[in-house]
C-alpha atoms as a PDB file:
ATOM      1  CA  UNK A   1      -3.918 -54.365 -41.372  1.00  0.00           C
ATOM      2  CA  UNK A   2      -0.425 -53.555 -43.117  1.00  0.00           C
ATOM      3  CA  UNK A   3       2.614 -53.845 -40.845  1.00  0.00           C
ATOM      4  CA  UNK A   4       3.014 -50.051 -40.717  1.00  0.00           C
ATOM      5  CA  UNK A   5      -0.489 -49.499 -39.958  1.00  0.00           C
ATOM      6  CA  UNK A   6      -1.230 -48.384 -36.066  1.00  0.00           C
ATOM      7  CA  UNK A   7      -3.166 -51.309 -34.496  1.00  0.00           C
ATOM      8  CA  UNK A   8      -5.605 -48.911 -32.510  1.00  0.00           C
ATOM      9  CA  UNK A   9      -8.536 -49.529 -34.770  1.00  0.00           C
ATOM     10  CA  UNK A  10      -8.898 -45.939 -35.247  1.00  0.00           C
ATOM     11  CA  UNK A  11      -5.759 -45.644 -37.899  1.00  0.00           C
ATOM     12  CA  UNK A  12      -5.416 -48.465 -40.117  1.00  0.00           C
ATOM     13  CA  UNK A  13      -5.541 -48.374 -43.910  1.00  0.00           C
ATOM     14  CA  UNK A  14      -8.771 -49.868 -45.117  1.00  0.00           C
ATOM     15  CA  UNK A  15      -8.573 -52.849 -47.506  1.00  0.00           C
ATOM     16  CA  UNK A  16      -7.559 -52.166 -51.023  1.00  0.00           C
ATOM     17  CA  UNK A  17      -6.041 -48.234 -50.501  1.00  0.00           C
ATOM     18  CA  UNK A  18      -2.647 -47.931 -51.618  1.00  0.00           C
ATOM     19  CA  UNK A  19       0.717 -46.816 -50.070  1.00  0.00           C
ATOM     20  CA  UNK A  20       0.383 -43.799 -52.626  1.00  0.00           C
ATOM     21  CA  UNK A  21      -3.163 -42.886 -51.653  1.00  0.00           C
ATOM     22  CA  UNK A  22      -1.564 -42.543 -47.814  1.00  0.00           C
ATOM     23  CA  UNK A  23       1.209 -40.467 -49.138  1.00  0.00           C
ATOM     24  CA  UNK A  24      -0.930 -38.249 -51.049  1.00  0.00           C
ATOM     25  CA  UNK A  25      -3.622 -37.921 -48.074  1.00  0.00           C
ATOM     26  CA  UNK A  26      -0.841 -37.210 -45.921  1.00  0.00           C
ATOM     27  CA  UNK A  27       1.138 -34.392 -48.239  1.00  0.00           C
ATOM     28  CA  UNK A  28      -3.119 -32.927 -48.841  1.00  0.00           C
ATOM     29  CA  UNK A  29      -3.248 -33.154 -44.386  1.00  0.00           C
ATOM     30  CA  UNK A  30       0.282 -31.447 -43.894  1.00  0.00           C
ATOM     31  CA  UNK A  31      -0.866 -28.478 -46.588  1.00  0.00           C
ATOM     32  CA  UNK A  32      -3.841 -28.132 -44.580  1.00  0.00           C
ATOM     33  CA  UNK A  33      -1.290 -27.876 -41.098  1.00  0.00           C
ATOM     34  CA  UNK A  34      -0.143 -25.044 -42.672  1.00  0.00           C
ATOM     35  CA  UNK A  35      -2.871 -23.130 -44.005  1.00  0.00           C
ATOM     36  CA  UNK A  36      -3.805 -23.500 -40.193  1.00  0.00           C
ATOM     37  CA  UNK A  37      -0.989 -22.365 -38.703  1.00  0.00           C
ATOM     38  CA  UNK A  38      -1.475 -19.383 -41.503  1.00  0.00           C
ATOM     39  CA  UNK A  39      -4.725 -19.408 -39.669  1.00  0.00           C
ATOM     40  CA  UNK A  40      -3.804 -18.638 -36.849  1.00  0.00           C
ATOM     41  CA  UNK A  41      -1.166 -15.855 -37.684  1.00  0.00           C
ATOM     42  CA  UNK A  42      -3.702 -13.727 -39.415  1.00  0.00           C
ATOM     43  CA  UNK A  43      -5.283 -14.418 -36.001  1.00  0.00           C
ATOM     44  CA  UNK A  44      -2.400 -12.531 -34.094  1.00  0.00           C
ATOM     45  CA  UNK A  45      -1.903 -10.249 -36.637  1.00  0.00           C
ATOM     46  CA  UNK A  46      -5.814  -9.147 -36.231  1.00  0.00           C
ATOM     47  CA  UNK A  47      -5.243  -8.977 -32.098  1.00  0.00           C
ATOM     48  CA  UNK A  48      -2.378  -7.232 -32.208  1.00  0.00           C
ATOM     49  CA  UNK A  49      -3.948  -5.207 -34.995  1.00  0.00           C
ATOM     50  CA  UNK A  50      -6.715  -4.152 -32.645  1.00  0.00           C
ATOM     51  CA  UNK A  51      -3.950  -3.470 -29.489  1.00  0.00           C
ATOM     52  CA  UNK A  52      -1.817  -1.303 -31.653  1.00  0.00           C
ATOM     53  CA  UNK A  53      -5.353   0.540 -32.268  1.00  0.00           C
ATOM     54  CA  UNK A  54      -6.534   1.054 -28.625  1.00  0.00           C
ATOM     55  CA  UNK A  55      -2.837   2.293 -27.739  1.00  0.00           C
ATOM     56  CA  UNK A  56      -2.786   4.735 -30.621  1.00  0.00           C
ATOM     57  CA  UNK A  57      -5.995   5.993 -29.044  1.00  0.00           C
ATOM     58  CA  UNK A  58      -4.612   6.229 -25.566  1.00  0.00           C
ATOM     59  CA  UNK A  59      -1.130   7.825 -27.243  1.00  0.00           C
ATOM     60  CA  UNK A  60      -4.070  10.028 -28.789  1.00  0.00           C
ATOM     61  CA  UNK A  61      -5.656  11.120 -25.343  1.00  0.00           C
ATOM     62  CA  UNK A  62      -1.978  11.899 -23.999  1.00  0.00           C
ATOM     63  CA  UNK A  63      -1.197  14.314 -26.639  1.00  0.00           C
ATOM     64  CA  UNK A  64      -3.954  16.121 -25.731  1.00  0.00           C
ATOM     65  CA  UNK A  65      -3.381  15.832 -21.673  1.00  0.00           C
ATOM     66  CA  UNK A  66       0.380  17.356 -22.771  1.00  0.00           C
ATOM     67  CA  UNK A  67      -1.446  19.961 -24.728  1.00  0.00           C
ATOM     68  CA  UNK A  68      -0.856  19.174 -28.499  1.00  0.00           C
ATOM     69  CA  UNK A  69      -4.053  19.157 -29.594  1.00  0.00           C
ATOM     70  CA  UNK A  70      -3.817  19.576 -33.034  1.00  0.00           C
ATOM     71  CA  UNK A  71      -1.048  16.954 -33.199  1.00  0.00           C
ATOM     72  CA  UNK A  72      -3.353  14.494 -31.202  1.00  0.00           C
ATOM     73  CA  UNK A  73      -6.417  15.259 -33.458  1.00  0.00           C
ATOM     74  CA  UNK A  74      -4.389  14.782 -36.918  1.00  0.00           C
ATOM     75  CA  UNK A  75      -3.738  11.190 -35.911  1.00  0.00           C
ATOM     76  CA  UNK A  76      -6.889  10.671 -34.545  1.00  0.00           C
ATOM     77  CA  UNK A  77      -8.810  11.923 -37.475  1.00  0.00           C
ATOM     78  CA  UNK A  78      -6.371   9.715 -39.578  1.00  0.00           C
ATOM     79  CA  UNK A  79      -5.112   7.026 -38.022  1.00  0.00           C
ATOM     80  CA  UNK A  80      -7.469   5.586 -35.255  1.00  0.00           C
ATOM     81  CA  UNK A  81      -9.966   3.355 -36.698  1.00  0.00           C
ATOM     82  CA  UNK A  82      -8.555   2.980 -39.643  1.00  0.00           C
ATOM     83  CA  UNK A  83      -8.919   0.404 -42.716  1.00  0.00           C
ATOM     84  CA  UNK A  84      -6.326  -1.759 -42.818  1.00  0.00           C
ATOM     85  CA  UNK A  85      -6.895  -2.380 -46.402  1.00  0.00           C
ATOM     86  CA  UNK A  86      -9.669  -0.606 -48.308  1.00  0.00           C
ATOM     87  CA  UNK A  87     -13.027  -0.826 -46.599  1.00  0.00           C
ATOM     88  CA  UNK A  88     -11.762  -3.707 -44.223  1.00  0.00           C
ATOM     89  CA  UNK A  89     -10.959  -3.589 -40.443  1.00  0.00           C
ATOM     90  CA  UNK A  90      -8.639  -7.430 -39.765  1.00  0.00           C
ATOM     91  CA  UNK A  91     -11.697  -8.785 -38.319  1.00  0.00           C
ATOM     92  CA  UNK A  92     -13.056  -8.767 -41.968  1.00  0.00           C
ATOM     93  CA  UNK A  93     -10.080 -10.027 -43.380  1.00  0.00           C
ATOM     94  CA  UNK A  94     -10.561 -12.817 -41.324  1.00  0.00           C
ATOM     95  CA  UNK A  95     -14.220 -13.478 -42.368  1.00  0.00           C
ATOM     96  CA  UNK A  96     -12.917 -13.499 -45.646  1.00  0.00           C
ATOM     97  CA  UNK A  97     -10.166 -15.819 -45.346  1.00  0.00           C
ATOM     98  CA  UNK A  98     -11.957 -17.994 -43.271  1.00  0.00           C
ATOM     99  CA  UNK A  99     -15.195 -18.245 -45.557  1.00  0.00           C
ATOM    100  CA  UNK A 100     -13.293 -17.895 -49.202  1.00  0.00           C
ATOM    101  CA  UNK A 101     -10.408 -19.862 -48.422  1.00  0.00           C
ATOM    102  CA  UNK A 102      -9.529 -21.443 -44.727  1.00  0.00           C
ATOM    103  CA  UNK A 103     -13.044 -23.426 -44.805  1.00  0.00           C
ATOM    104  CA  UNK A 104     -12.980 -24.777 -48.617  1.00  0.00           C
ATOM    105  CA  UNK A 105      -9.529 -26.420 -47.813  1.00  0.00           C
ATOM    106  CA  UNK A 106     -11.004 -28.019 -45.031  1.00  0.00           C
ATOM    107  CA  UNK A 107     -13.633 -29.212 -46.868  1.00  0.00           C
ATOM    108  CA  UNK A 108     -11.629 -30.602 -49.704  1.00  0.00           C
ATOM    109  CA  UNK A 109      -9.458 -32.386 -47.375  1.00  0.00           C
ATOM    110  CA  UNK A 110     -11.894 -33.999 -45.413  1.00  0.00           C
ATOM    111  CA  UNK A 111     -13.676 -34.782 -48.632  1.00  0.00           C
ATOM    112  CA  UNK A 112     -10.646 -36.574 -50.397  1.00  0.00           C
ATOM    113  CA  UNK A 113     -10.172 -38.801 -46.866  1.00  0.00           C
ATOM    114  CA  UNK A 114     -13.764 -39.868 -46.963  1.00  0.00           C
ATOM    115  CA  UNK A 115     -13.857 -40.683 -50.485  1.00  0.00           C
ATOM    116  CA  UNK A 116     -10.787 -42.048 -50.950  1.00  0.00           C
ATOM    117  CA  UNK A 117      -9.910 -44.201 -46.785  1.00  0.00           C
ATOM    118  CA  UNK A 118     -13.493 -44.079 -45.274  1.00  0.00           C
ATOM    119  CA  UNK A 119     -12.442 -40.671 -43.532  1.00  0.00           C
ATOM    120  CA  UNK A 120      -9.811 -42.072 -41.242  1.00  0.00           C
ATOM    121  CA  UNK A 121      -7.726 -39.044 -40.277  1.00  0.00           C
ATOM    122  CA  UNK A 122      -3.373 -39.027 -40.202  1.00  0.00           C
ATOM    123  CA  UNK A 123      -3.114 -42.000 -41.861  1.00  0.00           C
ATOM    124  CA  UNK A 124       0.524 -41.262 -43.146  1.00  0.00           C
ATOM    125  CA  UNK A 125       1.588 -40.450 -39.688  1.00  0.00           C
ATOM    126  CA  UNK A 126       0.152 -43.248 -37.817  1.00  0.00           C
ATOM    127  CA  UNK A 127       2.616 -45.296 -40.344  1.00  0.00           C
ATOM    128  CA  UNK A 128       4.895 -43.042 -39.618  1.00  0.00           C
ATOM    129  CA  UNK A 129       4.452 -43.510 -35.188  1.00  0.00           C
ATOM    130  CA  UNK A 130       4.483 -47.484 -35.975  1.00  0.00           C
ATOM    131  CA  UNK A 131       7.653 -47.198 -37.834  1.00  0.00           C
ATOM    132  CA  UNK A 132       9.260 -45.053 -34.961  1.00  0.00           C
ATOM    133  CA  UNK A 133       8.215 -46.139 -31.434  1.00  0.00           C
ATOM    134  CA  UNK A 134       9.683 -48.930 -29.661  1.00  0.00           C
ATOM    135  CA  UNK A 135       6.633 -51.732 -29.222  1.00  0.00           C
ATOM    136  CA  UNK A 136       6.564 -52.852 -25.662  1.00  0.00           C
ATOM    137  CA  UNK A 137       8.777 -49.861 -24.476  1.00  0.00           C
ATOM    138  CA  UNK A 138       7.285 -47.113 -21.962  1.00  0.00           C
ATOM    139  CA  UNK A 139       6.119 -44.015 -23.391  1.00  0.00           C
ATOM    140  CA  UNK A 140       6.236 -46.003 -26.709  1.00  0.00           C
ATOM    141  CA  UNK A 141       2.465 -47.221 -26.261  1.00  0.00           C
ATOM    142  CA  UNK A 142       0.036 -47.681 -29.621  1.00  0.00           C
ATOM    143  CA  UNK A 143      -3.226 -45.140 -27.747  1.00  0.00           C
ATOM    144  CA  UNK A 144      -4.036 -44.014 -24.026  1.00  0.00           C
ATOM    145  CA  UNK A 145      -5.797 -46.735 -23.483  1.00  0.00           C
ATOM    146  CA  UNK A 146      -2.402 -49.189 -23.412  1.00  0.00           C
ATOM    147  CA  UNK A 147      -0.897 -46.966 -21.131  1.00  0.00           C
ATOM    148  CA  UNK A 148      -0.018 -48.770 -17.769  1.00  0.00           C
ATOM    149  CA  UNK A 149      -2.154 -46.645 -14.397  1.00  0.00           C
END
């Protein structure tokens, strides 16, 4: 175990796997962070996508209680259930970025930390949490399990 290794037996650098290896795992992990975090704002966009969409057809049913029919069935004809791009609803966009992209990151990544550290995951920051916390200190502990009941 290297001396900024995390002694939890879960974290530490297996024999023979460079400091550069851990950097480069850990720049290929925090790329993946953010294609998740991209993840998950296609996510709200495709919710609030779908809210803006039920709305517009309640907005829809109001025009026609206040008697502008025509009005109400010009955006409903064009608007309500519409594409967001051409021939997609966001729930397909989704698919799409999930299957073509979101998922072959993933793969890669966990790929490149089996091949190259036996698949141990956050290497880079568990270095990083050894380096920072104070040993022996509350709220400073290595794992759960050396936290005092």
């Amino acid at each position: 175990m290297g001396d900024t290794d995390l002694p939890d037996g879960e974290h530490t650098t297996p024999p023979g796997v460079s400091d550069a290896t851990v950097e480069a795992l850990g720049a290929l992990s925090e790329a993946l962070e953010t294609v998740e975090r991209a993840r998950g704002h296609l996510y709200t966009f495709h919710q609030l996508t779908g809210e803006a969409d039920l709305a517009l057809g309640a907005a829809v049913d109001q025009l026609r209680e206040a008697g502008h029919d025509d009005v109400a069935q010009r955006i409903a004809d064009d608007l309500v259930g519409r594409n967001v791009l051409p021939g997609r609803w966001t729930f397909q966009i989704v698919e799409d970025y999930d299957d073509g992209y979101w998922q072959v990151f993933r793969d890669h990544e966990r790929r490149a930390r089996e091949e190259l550290v036996g698949g141990v995951r956050h290497l880079a920051e568990a270095r990083m949490k050894q380096d920072r916390r104070t040993p022996g200190r509350p709220g400073h502990e290595v794992s759960p399990a050396d936290v005092e009941p």
